[in-house]
Protein backbone atom coordinates (compact mmCIF):
# COMPACT_ATOMS: atom_id res chain seq x y z
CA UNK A 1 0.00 0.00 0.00
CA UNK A 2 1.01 3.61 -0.72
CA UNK A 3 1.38 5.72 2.00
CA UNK A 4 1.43 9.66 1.15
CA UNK A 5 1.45 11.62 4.20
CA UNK A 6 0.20 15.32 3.34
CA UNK A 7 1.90 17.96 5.68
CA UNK A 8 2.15 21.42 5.75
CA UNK A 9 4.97 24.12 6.23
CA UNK A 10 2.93 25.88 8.81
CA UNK A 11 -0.98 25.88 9.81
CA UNK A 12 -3.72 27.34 7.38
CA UNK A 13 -1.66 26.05 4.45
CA UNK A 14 -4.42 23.50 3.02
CA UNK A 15 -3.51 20.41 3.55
CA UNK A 16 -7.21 19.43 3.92
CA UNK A 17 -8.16 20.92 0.79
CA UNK A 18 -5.16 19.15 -1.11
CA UNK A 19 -5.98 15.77 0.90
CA UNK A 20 -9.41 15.85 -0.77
CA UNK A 21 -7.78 15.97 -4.07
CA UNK A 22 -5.29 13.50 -3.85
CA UNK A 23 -8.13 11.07 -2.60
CA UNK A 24 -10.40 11.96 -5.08
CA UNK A 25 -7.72 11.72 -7.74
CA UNK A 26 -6.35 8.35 -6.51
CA UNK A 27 -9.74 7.18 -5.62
CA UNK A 28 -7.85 6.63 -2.11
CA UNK A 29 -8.71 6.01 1.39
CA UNK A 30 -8.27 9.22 3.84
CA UNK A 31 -6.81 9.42 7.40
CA UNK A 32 -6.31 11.79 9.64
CA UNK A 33 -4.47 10.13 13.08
CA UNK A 34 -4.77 13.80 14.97
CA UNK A 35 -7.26 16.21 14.99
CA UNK A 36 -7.42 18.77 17.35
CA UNK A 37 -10.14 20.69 17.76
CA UNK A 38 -13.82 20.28 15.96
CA UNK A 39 -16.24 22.82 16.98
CA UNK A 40 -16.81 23.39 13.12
CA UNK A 41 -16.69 20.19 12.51
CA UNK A 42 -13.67 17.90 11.90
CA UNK A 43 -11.05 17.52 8.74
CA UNK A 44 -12.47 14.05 8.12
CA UNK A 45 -15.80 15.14 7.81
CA UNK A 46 -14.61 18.23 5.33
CA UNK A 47 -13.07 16.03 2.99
CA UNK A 48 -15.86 13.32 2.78
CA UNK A 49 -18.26 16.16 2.31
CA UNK A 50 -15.94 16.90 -1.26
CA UNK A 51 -15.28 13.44 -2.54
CA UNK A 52 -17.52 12.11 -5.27
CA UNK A 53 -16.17 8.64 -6.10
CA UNK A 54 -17.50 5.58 -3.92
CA UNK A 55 -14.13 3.91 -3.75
CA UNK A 56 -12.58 6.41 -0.92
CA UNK A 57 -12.92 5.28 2.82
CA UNK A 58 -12.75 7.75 5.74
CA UNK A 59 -10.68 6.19 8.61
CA UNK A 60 -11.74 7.35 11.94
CA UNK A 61 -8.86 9.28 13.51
CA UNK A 62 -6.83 7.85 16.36
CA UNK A 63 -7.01 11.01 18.94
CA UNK A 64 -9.53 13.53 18.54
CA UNK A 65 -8.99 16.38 21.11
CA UNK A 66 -11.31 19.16 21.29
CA UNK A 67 -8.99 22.22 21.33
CA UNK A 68 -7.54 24.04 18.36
CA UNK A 69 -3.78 23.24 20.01
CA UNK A 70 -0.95 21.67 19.18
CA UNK A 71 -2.00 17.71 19.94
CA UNK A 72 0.36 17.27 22.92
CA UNK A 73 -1.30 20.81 24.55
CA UNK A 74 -4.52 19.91 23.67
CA UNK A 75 -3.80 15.86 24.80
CA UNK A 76 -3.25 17.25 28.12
CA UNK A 77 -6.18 19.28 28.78
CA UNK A 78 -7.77 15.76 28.24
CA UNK A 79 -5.13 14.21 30.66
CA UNK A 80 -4.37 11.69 27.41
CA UNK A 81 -1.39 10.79 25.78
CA UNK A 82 -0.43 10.02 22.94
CA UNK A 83 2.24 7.43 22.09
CA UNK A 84 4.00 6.79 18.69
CA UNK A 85 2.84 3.16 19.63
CA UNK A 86 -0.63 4.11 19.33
CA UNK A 87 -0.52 4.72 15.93
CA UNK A 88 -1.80 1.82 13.81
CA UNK A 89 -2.10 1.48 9.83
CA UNK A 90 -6.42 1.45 9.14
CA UNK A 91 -7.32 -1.48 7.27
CA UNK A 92 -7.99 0.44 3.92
CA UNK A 93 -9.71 -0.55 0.87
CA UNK A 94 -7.64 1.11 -1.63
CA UNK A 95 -3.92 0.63 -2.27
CA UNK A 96 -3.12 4.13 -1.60
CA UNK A 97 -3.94 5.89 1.67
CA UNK A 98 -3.20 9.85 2.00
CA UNK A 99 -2.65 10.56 5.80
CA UNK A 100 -3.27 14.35 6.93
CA UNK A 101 -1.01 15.70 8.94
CA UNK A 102 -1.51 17.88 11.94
CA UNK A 103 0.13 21.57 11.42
CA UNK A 104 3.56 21.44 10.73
CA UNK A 105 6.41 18.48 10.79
CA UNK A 106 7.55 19.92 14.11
CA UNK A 107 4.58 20.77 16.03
CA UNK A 108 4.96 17.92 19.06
CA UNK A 109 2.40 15.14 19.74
CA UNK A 110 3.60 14.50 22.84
CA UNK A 111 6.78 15.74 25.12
CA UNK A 112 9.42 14.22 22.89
CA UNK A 113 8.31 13.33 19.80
CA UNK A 114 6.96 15.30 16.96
CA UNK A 115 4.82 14.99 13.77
CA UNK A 116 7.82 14.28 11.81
CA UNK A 117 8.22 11.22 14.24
CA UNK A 118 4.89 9.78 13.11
CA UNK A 119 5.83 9.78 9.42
CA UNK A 120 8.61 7.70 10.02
CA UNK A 121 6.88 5.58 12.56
CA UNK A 122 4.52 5.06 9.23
CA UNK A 123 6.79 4.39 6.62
CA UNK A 124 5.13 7.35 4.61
CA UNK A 125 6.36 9.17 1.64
CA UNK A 126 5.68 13.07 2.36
CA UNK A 127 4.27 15.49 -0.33
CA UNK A 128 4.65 19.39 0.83
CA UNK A 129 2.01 21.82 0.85
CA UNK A 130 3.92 25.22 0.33
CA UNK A 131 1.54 28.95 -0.22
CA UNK A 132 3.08 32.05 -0.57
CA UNK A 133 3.28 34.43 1.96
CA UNK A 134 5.56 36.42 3.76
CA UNK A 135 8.58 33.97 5.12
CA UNK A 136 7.19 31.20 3.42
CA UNK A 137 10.46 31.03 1.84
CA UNK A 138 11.97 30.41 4.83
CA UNK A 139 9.71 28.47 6.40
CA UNK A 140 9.83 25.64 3.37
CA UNK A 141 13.18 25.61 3.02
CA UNK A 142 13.63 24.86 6.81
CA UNK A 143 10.69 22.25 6.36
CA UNK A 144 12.82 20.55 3.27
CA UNK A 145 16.18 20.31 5.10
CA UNK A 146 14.35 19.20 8.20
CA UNK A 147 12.62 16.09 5.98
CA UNK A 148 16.01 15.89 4.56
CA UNK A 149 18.31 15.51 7.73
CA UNK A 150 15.40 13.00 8.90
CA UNK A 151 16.17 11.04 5.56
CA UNK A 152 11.88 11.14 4.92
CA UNK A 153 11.04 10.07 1.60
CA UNK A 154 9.97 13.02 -0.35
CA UNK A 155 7.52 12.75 -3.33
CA UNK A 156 7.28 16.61 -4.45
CA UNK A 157 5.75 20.02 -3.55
CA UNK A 158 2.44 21.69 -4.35
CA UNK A 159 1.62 25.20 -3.71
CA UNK A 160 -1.73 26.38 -2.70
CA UNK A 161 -2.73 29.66 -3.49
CA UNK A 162 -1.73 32.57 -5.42
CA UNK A 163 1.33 32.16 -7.55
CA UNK A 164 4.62 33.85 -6.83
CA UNK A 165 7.52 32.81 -9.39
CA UNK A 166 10.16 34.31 -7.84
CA UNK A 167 9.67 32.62 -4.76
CA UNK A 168 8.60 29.60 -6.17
CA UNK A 169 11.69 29.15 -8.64
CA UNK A 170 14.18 29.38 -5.59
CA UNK A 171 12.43 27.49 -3.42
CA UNK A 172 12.44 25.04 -6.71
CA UNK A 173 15.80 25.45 -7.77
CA UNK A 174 17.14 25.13 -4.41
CA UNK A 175 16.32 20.92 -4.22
CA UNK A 176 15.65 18.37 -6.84
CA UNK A 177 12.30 17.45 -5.34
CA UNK A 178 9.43 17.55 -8.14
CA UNK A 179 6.86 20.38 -8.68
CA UNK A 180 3.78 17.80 -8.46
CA UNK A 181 1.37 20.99 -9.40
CA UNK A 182 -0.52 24.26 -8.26
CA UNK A 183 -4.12 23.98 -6.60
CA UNK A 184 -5.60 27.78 -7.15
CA UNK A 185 -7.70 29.80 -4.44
CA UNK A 186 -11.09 29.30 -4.56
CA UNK A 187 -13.90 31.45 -2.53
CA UNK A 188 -15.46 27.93 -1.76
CA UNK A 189 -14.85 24.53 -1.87
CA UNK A 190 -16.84 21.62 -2.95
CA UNK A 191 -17.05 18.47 -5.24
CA UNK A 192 -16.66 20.31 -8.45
CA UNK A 193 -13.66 22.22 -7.25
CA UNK A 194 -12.03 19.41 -5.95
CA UNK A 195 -13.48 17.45 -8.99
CA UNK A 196 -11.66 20.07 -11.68
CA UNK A 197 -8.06 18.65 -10.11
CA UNK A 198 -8.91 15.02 -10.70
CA UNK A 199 -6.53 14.90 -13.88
CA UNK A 200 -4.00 17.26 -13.32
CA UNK A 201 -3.05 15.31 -10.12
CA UNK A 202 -4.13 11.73 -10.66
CA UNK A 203 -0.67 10.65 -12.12
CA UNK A 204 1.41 11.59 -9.06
């Protein structure tokens, strides 16, 4: 089974909204092992609301926590913790699984161990969500040499948002890793938007 883990170089990048399009164009199962916080309503839930095919299977996550925090905050407002050994592979239907992440690769799930942890404690390739901002140079770059230091298998980058080229092209130019695509902003989501990325990103 493929194993694409979907992180982020910061929060409020989109991995959710790039999630749904990798499942939809893989016709894969979706997982999210951490979510914290679901007043207005969970990732999960988000994503199965934008998939149209009936292949895709939505895995119950292994913690949900309440509060908008990083998991190992919000896991101890809960007095729970949360234990690389908790983590087990769903059963999925499909041969490819995209895993969401939870904020960035070093926002901790616990006292010692971080997201980036969990990806190796997976076996999962990683594809990078990158969108342009101020210090988003910066801020991918760090998340690149951090994936590469950790020796993480990295499949390629998408950006999210508005295009900047001349951040873009260093950011590009800087590591071999492919340019998998762009995913534009859109004033909503739902199934047709996610829909219109079906072929651009099915071949990944």
């Amino acid at each position: 089974m493929r194993k694409i883990f979907v992180s982020g170089i910061g929060t409020d990048i989109g991995k959710t909204v790039i999630s749904a399009i990798l499942t939809e164009a893989l016709q894969a199962d979706y997982w999210k092992p951490i979510q914290a916080g679901f007043e207005d309503g969970t990732d999960k839930q988000r994503v199965k609301n934008w998939i149209s095919n009936s292949k895709s299977k939505f895995h119950d996550e292994q913690f949900l926590l309440k509060e908008p925090m990083s998991p190992h905050a919000a896991a101890e407002l809960e007095e729970i913790s949360i234990q690389l050994s908790d983590f087990k592979l769903p059963i999925c239907n499909n041969s490819n699984l995209i895993i969401e992440g939870a904020g960035g690769l070093l926002v901790p799930i616990n006292n010692r161990q971080v997201v980036a942890d969990l990806i190796e404690h997976l076996n999962a390739e990683v594809i990078l969500v990158s969108r342009n901002y101020l210090g988003s140079i910066n801020h991918t770059l760090l998340t690149l040499n951090e994936l590469i230091r950790r020796k993480l298998k990295i499949s390629g980058i998408i950006f999210n948002g508005e295009k900047n080229e001349a951040s873009e092209s260093i950011i590009l130019s800087k590591y071999n890793f492919p340019f998998i695509g762009r995913v534009n902003f859109h004033d909503e989501i739902n199934k047709n938007v996610i829909l219109g990325y079906t072929e651009k990103f099915k071949s990944i």
